[in-house]
Protein backbone atom coordinates (compact mmCIF):
# COMPACT_ATOMS: atom_id res chain seq x y z
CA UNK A 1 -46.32 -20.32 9.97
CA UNK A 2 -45.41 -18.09 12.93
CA UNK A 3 -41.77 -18.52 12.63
CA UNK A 4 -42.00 -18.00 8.91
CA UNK A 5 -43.41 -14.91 9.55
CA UNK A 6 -41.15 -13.63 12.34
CA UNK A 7 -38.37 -14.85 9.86
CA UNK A 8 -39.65 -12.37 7.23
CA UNK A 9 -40.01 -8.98 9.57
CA UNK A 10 -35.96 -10.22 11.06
CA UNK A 11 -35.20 -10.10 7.29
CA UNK A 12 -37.08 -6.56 6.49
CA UNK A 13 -35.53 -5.19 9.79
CA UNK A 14 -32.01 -6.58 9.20
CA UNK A 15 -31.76 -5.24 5.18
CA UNK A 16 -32.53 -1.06 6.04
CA UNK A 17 -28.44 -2.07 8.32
CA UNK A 18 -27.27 -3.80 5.01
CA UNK A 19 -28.39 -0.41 2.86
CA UNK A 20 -26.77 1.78 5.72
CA UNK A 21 -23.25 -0.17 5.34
CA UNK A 22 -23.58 -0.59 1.20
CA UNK A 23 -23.91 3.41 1.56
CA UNK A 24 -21.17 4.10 3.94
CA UNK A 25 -19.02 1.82 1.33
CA UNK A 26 -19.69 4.05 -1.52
CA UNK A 27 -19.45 7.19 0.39
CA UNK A 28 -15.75 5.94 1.73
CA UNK A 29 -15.36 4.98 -2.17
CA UNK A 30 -16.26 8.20 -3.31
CA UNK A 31 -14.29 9.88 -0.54
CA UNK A 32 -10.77 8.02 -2.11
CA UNK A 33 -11.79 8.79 -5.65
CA UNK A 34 -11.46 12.61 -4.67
CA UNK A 35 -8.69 12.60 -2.26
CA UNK A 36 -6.90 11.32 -5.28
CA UNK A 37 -8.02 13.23 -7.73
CA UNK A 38 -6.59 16.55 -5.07
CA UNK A 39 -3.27 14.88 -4.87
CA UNK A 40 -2.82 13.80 -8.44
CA UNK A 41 -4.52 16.81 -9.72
CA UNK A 42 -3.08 19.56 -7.13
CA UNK A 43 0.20 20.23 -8.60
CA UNK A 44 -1.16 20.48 -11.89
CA UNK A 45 -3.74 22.99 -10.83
CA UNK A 46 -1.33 25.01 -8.43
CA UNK A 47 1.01 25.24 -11.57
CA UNK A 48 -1.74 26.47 -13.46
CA UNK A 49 -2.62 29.44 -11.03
CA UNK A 50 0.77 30.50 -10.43
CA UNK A 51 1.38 30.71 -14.12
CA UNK A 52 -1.12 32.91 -14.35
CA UNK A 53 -0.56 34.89 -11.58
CA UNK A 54 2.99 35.87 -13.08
CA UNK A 55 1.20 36.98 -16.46
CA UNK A 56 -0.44 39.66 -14.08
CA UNK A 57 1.81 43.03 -13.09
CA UNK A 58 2.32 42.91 -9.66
C-alpha cells in the first residue's frame, strides 16, 4: 500500500513537468504561426502603407 501511494505523489509531482513542456509546445506553436503570418503578411502590409503614403503631399 506504501508503494502505491508513493507511486501516486511520483505521478502528481511528475504531471505539473508534463503541463510545463505541453505549454512551452504551444507557445513555440504559436510563436511559428506569427512569424509566418509577418513574413507572408509583411509585404502585403508594407505595400499597403507606402501606397498610402504617396496619396499624401509630401
Amino acid at each position: 500500500m506504501k508503494n502505491l501511494q508513493e507511486l501516486c505523489r511520483s505521478f502528481q509531482v511528475e504531471e505539473e513537468g508534463a503541463v510545463a513542456s505541453e505549454y512551452a509546445i504551444l507557445i513555440s506553436g504559436i510563436a511559428v504561426a506569427i512569424f509566418a503570418a509577418v513574413t507572408i503578411l509583411g509585404g502585403a502590409v508594407l505595400q499597403l502603407y507606402e501606397e498610402a503614403a504617396r496619396k499624401f503631399p509630401a
